[in-house]
C-alpha atoms as a PDB file:
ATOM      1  CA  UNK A   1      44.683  52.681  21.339  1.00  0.00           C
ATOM      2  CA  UNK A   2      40.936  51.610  22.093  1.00  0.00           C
ATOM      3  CA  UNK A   3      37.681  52.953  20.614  1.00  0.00           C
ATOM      4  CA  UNK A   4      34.697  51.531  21.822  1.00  0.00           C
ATOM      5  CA  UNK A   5      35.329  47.796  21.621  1.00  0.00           C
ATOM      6  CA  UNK A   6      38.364  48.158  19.224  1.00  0.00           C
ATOM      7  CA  UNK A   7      41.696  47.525  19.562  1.00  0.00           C
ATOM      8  CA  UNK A   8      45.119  47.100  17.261  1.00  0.00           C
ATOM      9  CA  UNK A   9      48.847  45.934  18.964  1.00  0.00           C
ATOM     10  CA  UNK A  10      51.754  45.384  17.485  1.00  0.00           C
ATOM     11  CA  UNK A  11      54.744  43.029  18.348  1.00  0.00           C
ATOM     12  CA  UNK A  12      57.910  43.059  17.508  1.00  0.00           C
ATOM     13  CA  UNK A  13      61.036  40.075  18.268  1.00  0.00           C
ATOM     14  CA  UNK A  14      63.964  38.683  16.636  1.00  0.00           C
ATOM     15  CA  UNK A  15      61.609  36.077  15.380  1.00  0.00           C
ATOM     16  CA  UNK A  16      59.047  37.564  14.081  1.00  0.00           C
ATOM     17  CA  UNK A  17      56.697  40.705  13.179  1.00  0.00           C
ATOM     18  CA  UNK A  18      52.638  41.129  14.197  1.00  0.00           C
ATOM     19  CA  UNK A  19      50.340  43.671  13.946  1.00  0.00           C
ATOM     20  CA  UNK A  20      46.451  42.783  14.672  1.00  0.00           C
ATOM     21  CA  UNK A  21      42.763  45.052  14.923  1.00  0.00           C
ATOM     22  CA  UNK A  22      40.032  43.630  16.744  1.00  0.00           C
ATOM     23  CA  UNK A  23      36.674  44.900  16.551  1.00  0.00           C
ATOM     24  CA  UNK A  24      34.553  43.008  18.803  1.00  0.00           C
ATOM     25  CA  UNK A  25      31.412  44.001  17.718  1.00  0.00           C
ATOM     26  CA  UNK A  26      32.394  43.882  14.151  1.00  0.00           C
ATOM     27  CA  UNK A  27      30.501  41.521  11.587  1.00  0.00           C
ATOM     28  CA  UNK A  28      33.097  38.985  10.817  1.00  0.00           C
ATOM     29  CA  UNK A  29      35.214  40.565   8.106  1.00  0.00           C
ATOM     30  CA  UNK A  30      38.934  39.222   8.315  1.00  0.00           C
ATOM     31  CA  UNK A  31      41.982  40.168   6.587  1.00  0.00           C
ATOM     32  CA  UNK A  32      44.836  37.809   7.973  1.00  0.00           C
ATOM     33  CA  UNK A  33      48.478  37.010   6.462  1.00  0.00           C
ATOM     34  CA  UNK A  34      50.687  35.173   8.189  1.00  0.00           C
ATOM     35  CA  UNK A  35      52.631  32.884   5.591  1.00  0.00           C
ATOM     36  CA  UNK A  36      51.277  30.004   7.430  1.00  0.00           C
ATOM     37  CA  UNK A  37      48.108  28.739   5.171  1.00  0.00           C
ATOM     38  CA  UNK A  38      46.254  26.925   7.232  1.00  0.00           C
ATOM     39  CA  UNK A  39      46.835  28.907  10.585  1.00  0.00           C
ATOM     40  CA  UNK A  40      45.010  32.233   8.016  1.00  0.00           C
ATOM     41  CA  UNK A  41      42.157  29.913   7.488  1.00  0.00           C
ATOM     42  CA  UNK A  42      41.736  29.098  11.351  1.00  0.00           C
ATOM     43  CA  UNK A  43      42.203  32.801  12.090  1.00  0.00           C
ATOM     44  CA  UNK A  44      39.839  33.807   9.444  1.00  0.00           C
ATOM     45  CA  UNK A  45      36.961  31.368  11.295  1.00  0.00           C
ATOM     46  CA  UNK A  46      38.256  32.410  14.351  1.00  0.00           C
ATOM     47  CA  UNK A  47      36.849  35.710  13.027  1.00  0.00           C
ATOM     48  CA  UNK A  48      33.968  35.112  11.010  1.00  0.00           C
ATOM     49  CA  UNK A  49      32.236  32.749  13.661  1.00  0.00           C
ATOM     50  CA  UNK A  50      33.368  35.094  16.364  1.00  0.00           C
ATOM     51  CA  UNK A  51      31.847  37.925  14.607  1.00  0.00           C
ATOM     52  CA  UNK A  52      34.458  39.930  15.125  1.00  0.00           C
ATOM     53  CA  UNK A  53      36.237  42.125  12.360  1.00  0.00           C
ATOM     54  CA  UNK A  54      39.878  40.471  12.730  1.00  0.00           C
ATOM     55  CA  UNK A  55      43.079  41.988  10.854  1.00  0.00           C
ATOM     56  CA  UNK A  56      46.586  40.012  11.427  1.00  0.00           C
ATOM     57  CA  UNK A  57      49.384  40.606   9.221  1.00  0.00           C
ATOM     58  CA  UNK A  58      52.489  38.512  10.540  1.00  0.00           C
ATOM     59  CA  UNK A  59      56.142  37.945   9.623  1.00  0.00           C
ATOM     60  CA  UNK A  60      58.702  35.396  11.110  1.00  0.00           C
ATOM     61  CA  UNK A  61      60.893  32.861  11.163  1.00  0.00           C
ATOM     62  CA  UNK A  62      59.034  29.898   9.493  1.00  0.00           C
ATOM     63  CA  UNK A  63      62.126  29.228   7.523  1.00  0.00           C
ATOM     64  CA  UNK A  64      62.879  27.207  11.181  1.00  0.00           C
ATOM     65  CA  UNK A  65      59.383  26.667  12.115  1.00  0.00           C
ATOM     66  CA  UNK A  66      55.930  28.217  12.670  1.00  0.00           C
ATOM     67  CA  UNK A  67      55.989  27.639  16.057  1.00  0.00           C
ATOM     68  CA  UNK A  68      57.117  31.378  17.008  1.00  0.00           C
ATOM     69  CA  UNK A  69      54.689  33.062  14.541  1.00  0.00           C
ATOM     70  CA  UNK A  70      51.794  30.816  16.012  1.00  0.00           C
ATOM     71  CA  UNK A  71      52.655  31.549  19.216  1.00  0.00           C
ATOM     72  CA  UNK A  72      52.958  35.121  19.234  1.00  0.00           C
ATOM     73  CA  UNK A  73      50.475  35.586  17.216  1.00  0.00           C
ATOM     74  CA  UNK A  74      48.219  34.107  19.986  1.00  0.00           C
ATOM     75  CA  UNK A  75      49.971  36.331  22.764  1.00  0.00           C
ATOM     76  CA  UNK A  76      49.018  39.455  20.449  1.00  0.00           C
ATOM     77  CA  UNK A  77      45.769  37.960  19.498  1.00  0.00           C
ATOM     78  CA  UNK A  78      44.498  38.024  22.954  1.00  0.00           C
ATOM     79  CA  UNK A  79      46.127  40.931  24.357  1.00  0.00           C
ATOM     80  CA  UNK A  80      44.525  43.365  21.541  1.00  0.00           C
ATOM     81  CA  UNK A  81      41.051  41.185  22.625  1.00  0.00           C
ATOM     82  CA  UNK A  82      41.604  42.308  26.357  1.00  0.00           C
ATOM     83  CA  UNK A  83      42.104  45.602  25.414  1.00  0.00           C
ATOM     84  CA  UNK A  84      38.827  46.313  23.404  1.00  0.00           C
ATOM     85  CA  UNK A  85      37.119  44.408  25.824  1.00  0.00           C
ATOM     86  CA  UNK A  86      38.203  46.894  28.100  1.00  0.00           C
ATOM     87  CA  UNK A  87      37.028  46.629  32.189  1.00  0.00           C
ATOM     88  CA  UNK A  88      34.219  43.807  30.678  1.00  0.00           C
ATOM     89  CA  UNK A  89      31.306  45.756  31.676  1.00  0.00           C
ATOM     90  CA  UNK A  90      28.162  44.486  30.688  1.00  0.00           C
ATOM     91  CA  UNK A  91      29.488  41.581  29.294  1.00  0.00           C
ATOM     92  CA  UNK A  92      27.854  37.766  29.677  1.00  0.00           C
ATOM     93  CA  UNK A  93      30.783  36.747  31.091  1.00  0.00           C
ATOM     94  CA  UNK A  94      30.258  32.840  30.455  1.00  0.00           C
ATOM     95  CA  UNK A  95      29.598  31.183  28.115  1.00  0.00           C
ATOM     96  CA  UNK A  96      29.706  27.308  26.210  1.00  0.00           C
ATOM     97  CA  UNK A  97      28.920  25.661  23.144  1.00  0.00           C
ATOM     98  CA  UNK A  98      29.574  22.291  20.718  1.00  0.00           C
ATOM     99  CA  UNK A  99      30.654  22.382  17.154  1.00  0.00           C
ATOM    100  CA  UNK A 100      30.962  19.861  15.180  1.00  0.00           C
ATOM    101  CA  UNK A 101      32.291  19.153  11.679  1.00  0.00           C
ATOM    102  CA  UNK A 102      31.295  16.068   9.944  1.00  0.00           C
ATOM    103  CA  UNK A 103      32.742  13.095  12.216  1.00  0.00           C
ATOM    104  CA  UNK A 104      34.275  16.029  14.934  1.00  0.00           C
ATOM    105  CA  UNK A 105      32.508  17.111  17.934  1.00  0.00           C
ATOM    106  CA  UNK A 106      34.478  19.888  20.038  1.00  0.00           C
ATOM    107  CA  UNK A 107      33.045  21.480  23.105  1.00  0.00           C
ATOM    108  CA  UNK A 108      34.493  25.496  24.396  1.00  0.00           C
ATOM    109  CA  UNK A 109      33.458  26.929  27.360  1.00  0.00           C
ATOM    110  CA  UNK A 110      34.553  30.301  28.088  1.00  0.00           C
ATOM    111  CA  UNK A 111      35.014  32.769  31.502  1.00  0.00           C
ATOM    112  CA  UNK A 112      36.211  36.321  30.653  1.00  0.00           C
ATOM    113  CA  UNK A 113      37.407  35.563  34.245  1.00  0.00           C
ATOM    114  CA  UNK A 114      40.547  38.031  34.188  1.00  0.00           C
ATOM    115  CA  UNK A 115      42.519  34.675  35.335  1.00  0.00           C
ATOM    116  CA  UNK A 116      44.375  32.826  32.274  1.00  0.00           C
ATOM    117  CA  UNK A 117      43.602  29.619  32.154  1.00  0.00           C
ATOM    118  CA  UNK A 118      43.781  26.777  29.325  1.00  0.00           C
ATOM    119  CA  UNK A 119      42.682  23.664  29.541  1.00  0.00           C
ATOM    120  CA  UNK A 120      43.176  21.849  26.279  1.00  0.00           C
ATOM    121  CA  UNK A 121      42.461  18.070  25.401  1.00  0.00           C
ATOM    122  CA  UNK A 122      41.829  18.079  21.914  1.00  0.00           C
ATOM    123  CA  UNK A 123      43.938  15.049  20.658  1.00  0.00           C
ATOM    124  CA  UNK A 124      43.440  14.651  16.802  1.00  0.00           C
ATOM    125  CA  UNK A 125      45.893  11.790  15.255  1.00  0.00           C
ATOM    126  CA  UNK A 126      48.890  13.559  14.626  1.00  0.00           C
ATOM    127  CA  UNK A 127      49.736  13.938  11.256  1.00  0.00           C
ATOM    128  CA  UNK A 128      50.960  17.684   9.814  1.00  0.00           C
ATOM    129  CA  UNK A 129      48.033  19.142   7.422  1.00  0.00           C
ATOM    130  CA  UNK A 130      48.825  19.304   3.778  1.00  0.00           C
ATOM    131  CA  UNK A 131      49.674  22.733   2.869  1.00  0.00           C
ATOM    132  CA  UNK A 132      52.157  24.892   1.854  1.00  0.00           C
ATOM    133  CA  UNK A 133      53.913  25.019   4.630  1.00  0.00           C
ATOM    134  CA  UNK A 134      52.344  21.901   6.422  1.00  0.00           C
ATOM    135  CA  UNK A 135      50.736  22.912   9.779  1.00  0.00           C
ATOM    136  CA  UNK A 136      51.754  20.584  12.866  1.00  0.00           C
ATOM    137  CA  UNK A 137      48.372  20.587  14.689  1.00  0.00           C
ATOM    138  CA  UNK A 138      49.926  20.389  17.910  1.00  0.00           C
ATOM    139  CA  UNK A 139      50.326  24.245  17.514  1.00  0.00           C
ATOM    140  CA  UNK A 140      46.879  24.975  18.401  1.00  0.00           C
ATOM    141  CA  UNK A 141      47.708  24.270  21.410  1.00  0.00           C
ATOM    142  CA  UNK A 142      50.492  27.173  21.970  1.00  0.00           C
ATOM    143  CA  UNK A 143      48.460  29.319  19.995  1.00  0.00           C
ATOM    144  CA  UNK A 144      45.159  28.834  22.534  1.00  0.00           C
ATOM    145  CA  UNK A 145      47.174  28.932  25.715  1.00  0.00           C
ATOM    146  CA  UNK A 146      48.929  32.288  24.664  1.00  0.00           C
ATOM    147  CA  UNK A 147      45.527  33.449  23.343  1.00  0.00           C
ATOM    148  CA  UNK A 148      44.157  33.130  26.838  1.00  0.00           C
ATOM    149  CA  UNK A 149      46.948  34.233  28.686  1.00  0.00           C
ATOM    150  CA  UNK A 150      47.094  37.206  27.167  1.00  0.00           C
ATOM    151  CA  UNK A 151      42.756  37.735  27.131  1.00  0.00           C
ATOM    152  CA  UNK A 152      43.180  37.321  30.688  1.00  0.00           C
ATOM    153  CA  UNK A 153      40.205  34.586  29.971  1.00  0.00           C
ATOM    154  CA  UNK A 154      39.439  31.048  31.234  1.00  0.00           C
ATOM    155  CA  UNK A 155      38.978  28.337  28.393  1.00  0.00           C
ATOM    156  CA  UNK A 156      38.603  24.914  27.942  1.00  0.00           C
ATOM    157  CA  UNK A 157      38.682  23.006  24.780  1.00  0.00           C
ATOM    158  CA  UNK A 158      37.719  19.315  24.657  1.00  0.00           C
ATOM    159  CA  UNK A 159      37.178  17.033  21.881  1.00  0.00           C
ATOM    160  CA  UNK A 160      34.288  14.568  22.268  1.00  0.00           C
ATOM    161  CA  UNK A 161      34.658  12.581  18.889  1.00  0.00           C
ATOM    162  CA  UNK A 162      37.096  12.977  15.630  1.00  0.00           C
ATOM    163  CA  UNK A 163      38.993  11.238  13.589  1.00  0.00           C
ATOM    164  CA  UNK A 164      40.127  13.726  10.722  1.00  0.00           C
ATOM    165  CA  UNK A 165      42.934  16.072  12.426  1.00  0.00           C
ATOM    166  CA  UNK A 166      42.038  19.007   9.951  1.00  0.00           C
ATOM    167  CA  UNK A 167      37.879  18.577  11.159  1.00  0.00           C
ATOM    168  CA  UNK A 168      38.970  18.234  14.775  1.00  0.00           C
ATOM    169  CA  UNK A 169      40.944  21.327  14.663  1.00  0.00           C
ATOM    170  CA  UNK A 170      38.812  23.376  12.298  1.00  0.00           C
ATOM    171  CA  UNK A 171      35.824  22.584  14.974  1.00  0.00           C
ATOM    172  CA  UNK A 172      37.407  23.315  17.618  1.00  0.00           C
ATOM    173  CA  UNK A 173      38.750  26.777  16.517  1.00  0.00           C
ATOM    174  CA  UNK A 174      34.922  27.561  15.630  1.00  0.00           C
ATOM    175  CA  UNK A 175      34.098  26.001  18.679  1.00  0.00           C
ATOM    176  CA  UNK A 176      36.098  28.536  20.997  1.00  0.00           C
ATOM    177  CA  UNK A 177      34.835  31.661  18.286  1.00  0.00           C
ATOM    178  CA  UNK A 178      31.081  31.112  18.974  1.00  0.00           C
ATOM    179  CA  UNK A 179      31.884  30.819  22.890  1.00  0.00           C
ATOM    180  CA  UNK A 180      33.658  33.678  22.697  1.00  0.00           C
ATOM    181  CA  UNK A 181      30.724  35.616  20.474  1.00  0.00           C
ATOM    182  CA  UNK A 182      28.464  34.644  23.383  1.00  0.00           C
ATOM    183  CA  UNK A 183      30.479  35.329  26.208  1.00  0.00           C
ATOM    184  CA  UNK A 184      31.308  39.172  25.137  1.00  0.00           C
ATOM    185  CA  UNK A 185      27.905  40.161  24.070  1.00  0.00           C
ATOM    186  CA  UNK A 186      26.754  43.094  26.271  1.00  0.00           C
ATOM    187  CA  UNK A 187      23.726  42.102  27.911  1.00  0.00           C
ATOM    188  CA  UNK A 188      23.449  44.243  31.317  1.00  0.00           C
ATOM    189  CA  UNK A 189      25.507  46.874  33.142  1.00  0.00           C
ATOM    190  CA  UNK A 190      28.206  46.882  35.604  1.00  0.00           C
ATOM    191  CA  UNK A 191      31.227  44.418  35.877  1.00  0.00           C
ATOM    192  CA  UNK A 192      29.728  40.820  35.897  1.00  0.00           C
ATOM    193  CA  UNK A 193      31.612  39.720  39.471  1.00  0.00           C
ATOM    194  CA  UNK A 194      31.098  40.064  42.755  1.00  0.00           C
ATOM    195  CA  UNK A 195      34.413  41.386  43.264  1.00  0.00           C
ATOM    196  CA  UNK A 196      33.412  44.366  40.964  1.00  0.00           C
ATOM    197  CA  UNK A 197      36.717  43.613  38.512  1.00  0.00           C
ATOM    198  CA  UNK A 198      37.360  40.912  35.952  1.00  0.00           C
END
């Protein structure tokens, strides 16, 4: 169901539960639970600095892992995006940007292309993140290339300097939010391609 640029999905497997609302042109309220700490506080930027108004409530298997709530999370995540984004008229289309956070420096650049693509070297130094449970940072990863697969966008994520895994993935989460804040705003009319469809 879409309303303007709204949107809420639901997902349901043998491994886990999701239910998200997007409201793109919200002002950054988030209400996320996902029983993975961290991942709630990288959602919850991924909100704020997107300025979108972002609700995720998600069950699953993390007695295993969090891989599978991560993940689908991410597929849900970006389908419910596509949806209140809607045929993309108007939209900037592109869009790029570098955050940094203390010693980290991430750059995001972002195509609401209709093509899924990922292209993701951010490589902090490997250690989980404290927390309860810890978060294996390589997860990002899974989460951003479902996230774009199922926006239908084009991203890339790059880390220029870091040194604390927790900076380098907090920056580059708020990295690919303010990208994605620019990229969406409405600033003309008409589908932004010359193929007339994104």
């Amino acid at each position: 169901m879409t309303t303007g640029r709204t949107a809420r999905g639901s997902r349901s497997t043998r491994e886990t539960r999701i239910e998200i609302t997007v409201d793109v042109d919200g002002s950054g309220k988030t209400n996320v639970n996902t029983g993975i700490a961290f991942f709630d506080h990288m959602l919850d930027q991924l909100g704020r600095h997107g300025g979108m108004d972002l609700t995720v409530s998600a069950t699953g298997d993390t007695e295993i892992d969090a891989h599978h709530t991560v993940e689908d999370t991410g597929i849900l995540l970006g389908e419910t995006l596509g949806e209140a984004l809607g045929d993309r008229s108007g939209v900037r289309r592109f869009a790029s940007i570098r955050v940094p956070l203390d010693e980290a420096l991430v750059s995001a650049v972002v195509d609401l292309s209709g093509r899924p693509f990922l292209h993701y070297e951010v490589d902090p130094p490997g250690q989980k993140i404290l927390g309860d449970p810890p978060f294996d940072p390589q997860l990002m990863e899974e989460f951003w290339r479902a996230f774009a697969g199922g926006a239908a966008i084009t991203l890339y994520l790059e880390m220029i300097h870091g040194r604390n895994t927790h900076h380098i993935i907090e920056a580059s989460v708020k990295a690919a939010a303010r990208a994605l804040r620019d990229a969406v705003r409405i600033e003309g009319g008409g589908v932004p391609s010359t193929k007339g469809v994104l």
